[in-house]
C-alpha atoms as a PDB file:
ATOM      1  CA  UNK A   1      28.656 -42.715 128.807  1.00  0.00           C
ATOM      2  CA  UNK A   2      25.049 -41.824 130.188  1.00  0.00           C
ATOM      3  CA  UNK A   3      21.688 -42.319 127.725  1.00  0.00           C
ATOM      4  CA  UNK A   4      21.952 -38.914 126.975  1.00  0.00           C
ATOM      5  CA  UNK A   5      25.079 -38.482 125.396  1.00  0.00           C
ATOM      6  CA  UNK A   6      24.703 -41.961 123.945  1.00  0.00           C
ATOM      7  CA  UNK A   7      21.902 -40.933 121.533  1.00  0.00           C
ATOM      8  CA  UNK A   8      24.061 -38.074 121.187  1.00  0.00           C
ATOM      9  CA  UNK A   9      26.841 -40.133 119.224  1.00  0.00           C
ATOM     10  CA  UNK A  10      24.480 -41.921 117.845  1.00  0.00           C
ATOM     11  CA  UNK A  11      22.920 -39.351 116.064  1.00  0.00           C
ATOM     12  CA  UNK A  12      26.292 -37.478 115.357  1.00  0.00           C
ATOM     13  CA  UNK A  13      27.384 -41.214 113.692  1.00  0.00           C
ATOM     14  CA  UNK A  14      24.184 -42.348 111.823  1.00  0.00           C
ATOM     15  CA  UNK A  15      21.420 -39.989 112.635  1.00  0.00           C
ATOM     16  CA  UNK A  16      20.756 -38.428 108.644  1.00  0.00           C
ATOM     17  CA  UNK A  17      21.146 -42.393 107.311  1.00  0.00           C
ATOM     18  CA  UNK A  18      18.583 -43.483 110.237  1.00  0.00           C
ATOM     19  CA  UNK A  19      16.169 -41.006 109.150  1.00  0.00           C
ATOM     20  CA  UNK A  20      16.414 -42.035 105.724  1.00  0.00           C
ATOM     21  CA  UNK A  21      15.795 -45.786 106.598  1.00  0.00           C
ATOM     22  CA  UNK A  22      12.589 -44.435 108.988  1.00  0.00           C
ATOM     23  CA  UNK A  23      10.875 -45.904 111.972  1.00  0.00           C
ATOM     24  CA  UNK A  24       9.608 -49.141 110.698  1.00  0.00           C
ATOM     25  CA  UNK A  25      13.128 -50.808 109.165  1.00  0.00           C
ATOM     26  CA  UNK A  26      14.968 -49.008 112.261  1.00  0.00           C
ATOM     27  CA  UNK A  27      12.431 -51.449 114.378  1.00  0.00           C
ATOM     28  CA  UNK A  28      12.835 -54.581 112.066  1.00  0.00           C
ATOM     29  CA  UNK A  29      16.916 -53.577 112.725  1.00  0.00           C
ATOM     30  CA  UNK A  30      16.256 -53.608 116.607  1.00  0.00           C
ATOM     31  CA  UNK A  31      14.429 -57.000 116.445  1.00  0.00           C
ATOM     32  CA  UNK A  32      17.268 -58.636 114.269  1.00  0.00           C
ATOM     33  CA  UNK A  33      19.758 -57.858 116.897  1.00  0.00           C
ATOM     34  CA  UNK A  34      17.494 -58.754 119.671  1.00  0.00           C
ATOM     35  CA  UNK A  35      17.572 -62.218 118.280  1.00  0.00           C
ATOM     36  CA  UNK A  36      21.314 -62.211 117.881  1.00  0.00           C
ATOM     37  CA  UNK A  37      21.391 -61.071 121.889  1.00  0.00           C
ATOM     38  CA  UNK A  38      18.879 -63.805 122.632  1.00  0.00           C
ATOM     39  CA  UNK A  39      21.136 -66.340 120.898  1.00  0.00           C
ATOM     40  CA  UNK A  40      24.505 -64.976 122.594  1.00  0.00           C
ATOM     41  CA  UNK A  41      23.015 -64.908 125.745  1.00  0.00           C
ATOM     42  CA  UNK A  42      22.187 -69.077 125.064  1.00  0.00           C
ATOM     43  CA  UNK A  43      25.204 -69.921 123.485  1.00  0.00           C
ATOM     44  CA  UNK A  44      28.170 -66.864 123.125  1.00  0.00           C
ATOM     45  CA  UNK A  45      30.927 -65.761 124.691  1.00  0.00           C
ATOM     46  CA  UNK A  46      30.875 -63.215 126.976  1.00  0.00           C
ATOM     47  CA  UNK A  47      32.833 -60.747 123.874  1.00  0.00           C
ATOM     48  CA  UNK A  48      30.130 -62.167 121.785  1.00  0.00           C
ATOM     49  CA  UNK A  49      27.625 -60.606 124.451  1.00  0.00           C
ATOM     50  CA  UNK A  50      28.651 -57.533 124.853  1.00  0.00           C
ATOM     51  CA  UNK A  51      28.357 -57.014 121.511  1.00  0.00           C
ATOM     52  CA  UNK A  52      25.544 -57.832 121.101  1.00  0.00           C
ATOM     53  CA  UNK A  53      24.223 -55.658 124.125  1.00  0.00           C
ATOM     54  CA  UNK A  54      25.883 -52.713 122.519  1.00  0.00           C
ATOM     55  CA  UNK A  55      24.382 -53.511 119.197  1.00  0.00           C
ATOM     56  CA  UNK A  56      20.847 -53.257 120.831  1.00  0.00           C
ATOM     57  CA  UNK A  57      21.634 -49.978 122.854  1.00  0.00           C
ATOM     58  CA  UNK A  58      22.963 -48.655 119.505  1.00  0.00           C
ATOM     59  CA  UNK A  59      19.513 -49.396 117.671  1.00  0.00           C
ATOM     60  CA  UNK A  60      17.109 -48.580 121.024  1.00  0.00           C
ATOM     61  CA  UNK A  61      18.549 -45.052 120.971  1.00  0.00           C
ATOM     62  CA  UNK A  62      18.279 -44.688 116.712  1.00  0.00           C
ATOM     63  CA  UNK A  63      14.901 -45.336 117.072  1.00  0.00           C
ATOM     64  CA  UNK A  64      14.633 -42.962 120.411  1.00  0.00           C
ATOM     65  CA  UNK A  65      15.888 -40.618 118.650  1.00  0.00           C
ATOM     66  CA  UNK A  66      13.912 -40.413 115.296  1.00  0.00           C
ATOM     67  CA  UNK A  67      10.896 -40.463 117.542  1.00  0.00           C
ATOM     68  CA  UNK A  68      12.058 -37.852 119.461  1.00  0.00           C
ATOM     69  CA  UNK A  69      12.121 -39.314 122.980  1.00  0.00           C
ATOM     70  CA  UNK A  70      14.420 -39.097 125.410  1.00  0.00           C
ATOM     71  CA  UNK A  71      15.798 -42.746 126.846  1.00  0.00           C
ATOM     72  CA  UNK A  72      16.280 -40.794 130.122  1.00  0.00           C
ATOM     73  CA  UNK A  73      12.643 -39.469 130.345  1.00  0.00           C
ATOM     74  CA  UNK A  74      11.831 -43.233 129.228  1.00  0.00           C
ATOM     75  CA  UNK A  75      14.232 -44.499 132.170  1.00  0.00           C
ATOM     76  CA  UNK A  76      12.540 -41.828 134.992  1.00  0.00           C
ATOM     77  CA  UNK A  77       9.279 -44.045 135.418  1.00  0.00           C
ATOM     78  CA  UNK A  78      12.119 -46.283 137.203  1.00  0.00           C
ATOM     79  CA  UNK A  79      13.030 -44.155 139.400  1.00  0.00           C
ATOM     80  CA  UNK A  80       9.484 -41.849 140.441  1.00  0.00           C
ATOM     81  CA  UNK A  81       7.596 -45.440 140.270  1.00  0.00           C
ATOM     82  CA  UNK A  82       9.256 -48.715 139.182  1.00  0.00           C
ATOM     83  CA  UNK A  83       6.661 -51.537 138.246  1.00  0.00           C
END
């Protein structure tokens, strides 16, 4: 699955509910699971992990999307000049 089509299911899945919630809780959401990947990455399994990582892709592209910005255009600056 490439960033495109993953904020594709994403919004197929949850997009009318993630609107409803807005940016601001959608962000607290992100954080929360950024913790829980912070604290797998100390002390989970490597299940517990993925998880996790899949969690925070899930909630990056929610909020992507209901700002209307493309994770790919986000990724390019990687690829025409990486930091």
């Amino acid at each position: 699955m490439d960033l495109a089509e993953l904020q594709t299911l994403m919004d197929d899945l949850y997009g009318e509910a993630d609107r409803a919630r807005g940016v601001p809780a959608t962000v607290a959401w992100l954080c929360e699971e950024l913790g829980e990947l912070a604290q797998a990455v100390r002390k989970g399994t490597r299940e517990q992990r993925v998880h996790e990582f899949g969690d925070v892709l899930a909630w990056l592209a929610s909020l992507a999307n209901q700002m209307d910005i493309s994770l790919d255009d986000a990724m390019q600056r990687y690829v025409d000049n990486p930091p």
